[in-house]
PDB file of N, CA and C in Angstrom:
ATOM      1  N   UNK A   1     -10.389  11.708 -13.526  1.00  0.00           N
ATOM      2  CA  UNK A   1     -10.774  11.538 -12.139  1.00  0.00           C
ATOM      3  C   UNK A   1      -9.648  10.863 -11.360  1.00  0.00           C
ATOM      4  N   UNK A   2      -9.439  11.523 -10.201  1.00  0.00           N
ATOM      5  CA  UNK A   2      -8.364  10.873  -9.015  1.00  0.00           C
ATOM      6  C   UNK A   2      -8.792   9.850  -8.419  1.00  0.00           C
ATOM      7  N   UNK A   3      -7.932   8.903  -8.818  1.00  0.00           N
ATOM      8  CA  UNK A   3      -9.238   7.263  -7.932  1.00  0.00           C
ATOM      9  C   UNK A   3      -8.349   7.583  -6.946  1.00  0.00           C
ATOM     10  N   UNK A   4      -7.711   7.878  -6.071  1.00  0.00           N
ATOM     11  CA  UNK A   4      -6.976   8.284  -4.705  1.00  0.00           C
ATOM     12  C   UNK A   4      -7.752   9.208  -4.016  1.00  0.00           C
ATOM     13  N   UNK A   5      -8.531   9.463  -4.810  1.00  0.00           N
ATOM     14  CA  UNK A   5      -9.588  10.826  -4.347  1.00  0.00           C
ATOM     15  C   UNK A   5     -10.322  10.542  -3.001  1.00  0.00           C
ATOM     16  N   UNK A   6     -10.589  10.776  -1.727  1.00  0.00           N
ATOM     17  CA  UNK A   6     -10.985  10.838  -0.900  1.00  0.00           C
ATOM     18  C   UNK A   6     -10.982   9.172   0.173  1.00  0.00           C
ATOM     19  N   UNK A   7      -9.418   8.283  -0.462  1.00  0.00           N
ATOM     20  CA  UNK A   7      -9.301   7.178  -0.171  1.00  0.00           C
ATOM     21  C   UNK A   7      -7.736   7.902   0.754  1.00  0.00           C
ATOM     22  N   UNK A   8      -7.930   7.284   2.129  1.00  0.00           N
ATOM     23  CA  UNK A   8      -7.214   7.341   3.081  1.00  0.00           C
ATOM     24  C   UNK A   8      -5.758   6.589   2.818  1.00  0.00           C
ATOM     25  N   UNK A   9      -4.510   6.761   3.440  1.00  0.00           N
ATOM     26  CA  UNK A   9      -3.688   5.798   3.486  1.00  0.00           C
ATOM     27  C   UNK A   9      -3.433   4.714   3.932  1.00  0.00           C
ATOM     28  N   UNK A  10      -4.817   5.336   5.473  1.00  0.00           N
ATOM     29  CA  UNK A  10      -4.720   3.803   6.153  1.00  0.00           C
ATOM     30  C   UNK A  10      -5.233   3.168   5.497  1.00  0.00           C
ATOM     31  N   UNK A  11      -6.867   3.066   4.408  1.00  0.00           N
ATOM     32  CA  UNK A  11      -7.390   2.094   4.209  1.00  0.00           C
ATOM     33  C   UNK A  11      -6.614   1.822   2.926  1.00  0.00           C
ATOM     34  N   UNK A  12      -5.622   2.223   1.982  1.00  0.00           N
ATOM     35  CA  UNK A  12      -4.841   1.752   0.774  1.00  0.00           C
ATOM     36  C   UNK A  12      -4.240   0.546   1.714  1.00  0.00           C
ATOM     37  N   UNK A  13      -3.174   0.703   2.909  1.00  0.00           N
ATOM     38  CA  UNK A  13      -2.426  -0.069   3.502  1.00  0.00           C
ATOM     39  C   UNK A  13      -3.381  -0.956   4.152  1.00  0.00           C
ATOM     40  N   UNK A  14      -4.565  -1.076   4.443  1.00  0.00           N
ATOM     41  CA  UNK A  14      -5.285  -2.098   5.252  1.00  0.00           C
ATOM     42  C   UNK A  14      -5.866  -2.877   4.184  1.00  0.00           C
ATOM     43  N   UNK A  15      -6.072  -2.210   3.110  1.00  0.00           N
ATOM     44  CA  UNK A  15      -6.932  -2.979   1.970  1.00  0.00           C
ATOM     45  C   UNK A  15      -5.648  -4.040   1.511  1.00  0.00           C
ATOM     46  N   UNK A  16      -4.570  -3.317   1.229  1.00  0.00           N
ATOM     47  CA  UNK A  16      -3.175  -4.121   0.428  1.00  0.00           C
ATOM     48  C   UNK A  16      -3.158  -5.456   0.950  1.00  0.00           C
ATOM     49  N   UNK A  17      -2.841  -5.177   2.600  1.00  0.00           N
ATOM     50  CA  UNK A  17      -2.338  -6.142   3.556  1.00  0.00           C
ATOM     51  C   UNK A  17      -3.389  -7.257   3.967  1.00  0.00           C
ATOM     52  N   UNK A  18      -4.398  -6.924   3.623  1.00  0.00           N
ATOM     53  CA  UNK A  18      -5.723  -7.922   3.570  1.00  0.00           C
ATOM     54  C   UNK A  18      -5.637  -8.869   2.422  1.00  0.00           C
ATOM     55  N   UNK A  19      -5.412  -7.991   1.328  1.00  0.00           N
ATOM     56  CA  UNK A  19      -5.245  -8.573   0.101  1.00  0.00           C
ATOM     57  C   UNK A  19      -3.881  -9.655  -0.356  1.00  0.00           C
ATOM     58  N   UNK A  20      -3.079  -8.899   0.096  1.00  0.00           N
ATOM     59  CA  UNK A  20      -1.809  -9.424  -0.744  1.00  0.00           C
ATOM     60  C   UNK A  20      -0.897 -10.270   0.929  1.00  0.00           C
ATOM     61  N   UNK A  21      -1.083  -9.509   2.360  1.00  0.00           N
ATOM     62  CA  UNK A  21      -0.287 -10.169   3.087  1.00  0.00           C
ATOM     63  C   UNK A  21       0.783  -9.308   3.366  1.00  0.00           C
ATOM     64  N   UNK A  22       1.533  -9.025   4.309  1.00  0.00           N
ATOM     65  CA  UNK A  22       2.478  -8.396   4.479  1.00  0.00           C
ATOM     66  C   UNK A  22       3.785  -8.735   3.977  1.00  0.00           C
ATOM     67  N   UNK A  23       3.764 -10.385   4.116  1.00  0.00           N
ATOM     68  CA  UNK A  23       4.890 -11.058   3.070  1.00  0.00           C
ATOM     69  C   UNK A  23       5.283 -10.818   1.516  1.00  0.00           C
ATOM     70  N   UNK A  24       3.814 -10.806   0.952  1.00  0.00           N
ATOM     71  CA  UNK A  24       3.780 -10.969  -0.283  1.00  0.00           C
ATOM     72  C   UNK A  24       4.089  -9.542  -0.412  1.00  0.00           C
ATOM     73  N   UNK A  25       3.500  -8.347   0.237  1.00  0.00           N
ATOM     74  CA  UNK A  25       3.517  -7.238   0.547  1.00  0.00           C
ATOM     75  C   UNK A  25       5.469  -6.528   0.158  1.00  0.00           C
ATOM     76  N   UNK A  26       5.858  -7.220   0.588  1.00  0.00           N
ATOM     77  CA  UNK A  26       7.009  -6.559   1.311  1.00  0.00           C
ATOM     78  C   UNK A  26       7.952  -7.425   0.021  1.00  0.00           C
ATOM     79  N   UNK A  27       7.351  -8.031  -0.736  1.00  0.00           N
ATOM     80  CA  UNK A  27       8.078  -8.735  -2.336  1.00  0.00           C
ATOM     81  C   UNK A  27       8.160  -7.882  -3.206  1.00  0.00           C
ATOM     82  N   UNK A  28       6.734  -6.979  -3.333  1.00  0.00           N
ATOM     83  CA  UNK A  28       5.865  -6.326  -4.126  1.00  0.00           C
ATOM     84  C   UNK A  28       6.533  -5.118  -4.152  1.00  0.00           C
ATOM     85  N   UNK A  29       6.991  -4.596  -2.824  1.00  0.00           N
ATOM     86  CA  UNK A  29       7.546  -3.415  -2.451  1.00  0.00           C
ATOM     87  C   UNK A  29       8.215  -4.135  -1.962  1.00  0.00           C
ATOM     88  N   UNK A  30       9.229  -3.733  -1.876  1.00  0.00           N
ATOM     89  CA  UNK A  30      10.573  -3.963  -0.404  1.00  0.00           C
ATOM     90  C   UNK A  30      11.143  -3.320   0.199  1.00  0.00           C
ATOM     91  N   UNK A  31      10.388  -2.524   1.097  1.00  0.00           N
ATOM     92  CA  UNK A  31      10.659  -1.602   1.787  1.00  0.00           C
ATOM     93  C   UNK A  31      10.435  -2.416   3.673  1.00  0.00           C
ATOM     94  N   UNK A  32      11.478  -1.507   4.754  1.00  0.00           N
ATOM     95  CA  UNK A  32      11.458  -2.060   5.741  1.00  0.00           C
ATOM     96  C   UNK A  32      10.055  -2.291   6.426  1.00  0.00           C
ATOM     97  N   UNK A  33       9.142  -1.648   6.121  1.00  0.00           N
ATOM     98  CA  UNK A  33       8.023  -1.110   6.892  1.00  0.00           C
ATOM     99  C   UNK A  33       7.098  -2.662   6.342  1.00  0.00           C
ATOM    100  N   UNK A  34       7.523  -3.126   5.614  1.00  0.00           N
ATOM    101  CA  UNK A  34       6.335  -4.544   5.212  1.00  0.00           C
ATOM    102  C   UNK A  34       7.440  -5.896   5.240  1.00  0.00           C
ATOM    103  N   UNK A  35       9.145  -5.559   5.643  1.00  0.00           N
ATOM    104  CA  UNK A  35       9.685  -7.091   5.874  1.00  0.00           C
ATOM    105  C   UNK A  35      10.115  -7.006   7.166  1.00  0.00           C
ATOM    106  N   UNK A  36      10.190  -6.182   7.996  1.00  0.00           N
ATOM    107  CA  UNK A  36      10.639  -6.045   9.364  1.00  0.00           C
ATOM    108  C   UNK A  36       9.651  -5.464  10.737  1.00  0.00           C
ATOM    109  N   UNK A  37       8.729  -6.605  11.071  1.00  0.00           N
ATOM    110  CA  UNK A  37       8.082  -6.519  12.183  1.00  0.00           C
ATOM    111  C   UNK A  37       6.972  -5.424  11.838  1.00  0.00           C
ATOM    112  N   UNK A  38       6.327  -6.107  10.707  1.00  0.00           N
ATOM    113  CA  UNK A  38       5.352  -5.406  10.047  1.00  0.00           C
ATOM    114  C   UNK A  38       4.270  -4.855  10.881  1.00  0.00           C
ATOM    115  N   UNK A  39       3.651  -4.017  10.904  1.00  0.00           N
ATOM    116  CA  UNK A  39       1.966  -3.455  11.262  1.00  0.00           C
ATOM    117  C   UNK A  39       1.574  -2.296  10.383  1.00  0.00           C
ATOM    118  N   UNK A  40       0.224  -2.630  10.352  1.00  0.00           N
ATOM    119  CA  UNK A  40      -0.514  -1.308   9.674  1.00  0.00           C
ATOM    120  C   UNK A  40      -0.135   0.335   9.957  1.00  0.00           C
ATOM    121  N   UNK A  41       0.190   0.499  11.528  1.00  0.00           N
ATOM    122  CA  UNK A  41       0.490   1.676  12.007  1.00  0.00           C
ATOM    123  C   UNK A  41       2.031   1.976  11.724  1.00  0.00           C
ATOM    124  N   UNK A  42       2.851   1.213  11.863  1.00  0.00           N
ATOM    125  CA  UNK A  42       3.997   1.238  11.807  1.00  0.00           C
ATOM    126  C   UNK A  42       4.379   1.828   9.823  1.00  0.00           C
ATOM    127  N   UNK A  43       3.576   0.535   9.364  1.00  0.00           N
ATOM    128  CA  UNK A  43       3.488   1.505   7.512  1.00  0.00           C
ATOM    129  C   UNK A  43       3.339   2.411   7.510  1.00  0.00           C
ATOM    130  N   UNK A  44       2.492   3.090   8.100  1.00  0.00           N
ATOM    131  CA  UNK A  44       1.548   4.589   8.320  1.00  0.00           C
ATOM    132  C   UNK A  44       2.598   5.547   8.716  1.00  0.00           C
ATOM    133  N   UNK A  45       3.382   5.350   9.498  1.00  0.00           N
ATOM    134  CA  UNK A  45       4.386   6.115  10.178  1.00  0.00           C
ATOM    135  C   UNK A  45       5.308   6.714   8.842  1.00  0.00           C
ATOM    136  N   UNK A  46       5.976   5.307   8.295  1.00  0.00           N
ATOM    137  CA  UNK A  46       6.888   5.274   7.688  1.00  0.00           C
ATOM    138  C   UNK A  46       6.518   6.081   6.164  1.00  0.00           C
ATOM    139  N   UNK A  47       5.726   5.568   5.713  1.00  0.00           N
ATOM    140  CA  UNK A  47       5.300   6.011   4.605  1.00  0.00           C
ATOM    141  C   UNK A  47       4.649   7.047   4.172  1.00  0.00           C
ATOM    142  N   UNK A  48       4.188   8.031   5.760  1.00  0.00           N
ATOM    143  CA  UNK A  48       3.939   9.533   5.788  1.00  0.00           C
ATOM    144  C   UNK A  48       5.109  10.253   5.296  1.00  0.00           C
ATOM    145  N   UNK A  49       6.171   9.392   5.873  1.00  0.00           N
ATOM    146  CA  UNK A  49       7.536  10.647   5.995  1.00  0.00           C
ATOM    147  C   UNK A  49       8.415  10.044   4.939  1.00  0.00           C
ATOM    148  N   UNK A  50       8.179   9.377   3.885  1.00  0.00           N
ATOM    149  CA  UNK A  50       8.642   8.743   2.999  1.00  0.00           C
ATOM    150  C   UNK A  50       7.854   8.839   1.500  1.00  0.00           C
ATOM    151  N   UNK A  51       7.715  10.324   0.694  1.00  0.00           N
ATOM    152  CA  UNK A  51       7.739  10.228  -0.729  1.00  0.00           C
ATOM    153  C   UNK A  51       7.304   8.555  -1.488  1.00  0.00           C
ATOM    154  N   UNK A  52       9.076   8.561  -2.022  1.00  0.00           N
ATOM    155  CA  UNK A  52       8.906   7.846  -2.710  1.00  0.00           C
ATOM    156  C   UNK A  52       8.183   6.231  -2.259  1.00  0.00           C
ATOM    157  N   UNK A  53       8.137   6.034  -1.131  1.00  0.00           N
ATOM    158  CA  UNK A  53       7.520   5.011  -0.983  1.00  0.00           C
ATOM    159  C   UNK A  53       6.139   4.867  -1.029  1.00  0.00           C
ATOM    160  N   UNK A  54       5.552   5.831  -0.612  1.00  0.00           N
ATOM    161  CA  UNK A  54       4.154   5.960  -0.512  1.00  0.00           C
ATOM    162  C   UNK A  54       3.612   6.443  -2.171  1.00  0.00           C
ATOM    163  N   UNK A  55       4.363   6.815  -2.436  1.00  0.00           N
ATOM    164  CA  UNK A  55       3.949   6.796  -4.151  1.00  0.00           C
ATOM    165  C   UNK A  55       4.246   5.012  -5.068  1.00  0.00           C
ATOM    166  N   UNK A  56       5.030   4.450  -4.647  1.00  0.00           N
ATOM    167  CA  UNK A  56       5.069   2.985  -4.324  1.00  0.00           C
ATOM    168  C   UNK A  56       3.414   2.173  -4.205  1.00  0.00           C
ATOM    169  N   UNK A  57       3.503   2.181  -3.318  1.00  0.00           N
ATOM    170  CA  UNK A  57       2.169   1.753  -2.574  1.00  0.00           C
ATOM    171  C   UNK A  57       1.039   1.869  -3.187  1.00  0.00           C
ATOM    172  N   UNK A  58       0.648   3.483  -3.338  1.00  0.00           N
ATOM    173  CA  UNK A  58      -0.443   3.916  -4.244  1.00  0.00           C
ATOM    174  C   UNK A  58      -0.333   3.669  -5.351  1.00  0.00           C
ATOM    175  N   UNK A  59       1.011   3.465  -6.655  1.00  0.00           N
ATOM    176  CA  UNK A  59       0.436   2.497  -7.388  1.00  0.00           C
ATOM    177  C   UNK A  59       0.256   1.826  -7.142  1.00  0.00           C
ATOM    178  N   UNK A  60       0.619   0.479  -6.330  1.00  0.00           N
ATOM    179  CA  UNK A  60      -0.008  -0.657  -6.569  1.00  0.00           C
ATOM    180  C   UNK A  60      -1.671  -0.217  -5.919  1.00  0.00           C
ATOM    181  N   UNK A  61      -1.700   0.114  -5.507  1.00  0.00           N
ATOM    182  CA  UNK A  61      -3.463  -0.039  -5.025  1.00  0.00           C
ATOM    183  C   UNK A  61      -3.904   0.828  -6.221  1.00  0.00           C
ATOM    184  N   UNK A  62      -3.638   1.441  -7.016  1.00  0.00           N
ATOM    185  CA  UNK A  62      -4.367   1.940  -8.202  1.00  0.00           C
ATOM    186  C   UNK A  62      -4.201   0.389  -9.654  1.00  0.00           C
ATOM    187  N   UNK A  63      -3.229   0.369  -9.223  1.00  0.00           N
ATOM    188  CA  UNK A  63      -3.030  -1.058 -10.419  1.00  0.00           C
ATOM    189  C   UNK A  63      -4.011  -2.184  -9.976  1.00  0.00           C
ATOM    190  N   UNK A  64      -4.047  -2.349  -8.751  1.00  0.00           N
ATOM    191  CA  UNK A  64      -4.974  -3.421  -8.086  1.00  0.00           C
ATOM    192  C   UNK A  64      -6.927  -2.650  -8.252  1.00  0.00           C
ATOM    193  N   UNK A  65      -6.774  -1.900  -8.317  1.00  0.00           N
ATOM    194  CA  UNK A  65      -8.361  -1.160  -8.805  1.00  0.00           C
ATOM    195  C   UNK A  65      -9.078  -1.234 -10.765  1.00  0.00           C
ATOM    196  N   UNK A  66      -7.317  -0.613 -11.296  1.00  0.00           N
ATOM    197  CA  UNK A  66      -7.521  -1.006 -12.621  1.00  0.00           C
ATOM    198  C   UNK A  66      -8.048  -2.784 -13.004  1.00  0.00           C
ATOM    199  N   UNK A  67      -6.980  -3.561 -12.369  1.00  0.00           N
ATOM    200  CA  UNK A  67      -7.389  -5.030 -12.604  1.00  0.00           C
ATOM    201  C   UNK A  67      -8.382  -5.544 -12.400  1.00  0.00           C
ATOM    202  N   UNK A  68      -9.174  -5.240 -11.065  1.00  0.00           N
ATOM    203  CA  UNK A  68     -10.724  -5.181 -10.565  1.00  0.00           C
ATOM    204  C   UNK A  68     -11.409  -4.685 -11.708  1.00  0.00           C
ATOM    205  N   UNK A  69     -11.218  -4.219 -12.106  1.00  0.00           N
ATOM    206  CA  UNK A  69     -12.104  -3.186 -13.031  1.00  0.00           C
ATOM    207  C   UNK A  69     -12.102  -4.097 -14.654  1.00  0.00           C
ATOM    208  N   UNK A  70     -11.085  -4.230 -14.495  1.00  0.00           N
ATOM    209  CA  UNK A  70     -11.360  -5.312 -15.909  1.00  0.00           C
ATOM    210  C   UNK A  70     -11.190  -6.309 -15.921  1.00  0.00           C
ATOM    211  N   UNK A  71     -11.647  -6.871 -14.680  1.00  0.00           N
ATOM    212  CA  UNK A  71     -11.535  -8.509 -14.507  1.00  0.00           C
ATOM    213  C   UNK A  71     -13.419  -9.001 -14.995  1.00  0.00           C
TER     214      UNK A  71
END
């Protein structure tokens, strides 16, 4: 089963940034879109037109689901 399955990008990036912070965010990944004048929409932009980053991202929100899961 695809746990990405019918989960949006905005809410991966709204859930992250709730969770972790855009700071901590942008440690985790280090990409411009979470250390330089961060927003939710602005990620969204970037990380449509950006592969490898958005495959980035979605692991961690799949790693952050696994850990939930066996916490």
């Amino acid at each position: 089963m695809d746990p990405l399955h019918g989960v949006t990008l905005e809410k991966i990036v709204t859930e992250l940034v709730e969770e972790f912070g855009f700071e901590r965010l942008g440690k985790l990944i280090p990409i411009n879109c979470f250390i330089n004048e961060p927003s939710v929409k602005s990620s969204l932009k970037f990380l449509r037109k950006t592969p490898w980053a958005r495959t980035k991202v979605e692991e961690l929100y799949i790693n952050r689901i696994v850990n939930i899961r066996n916490s």
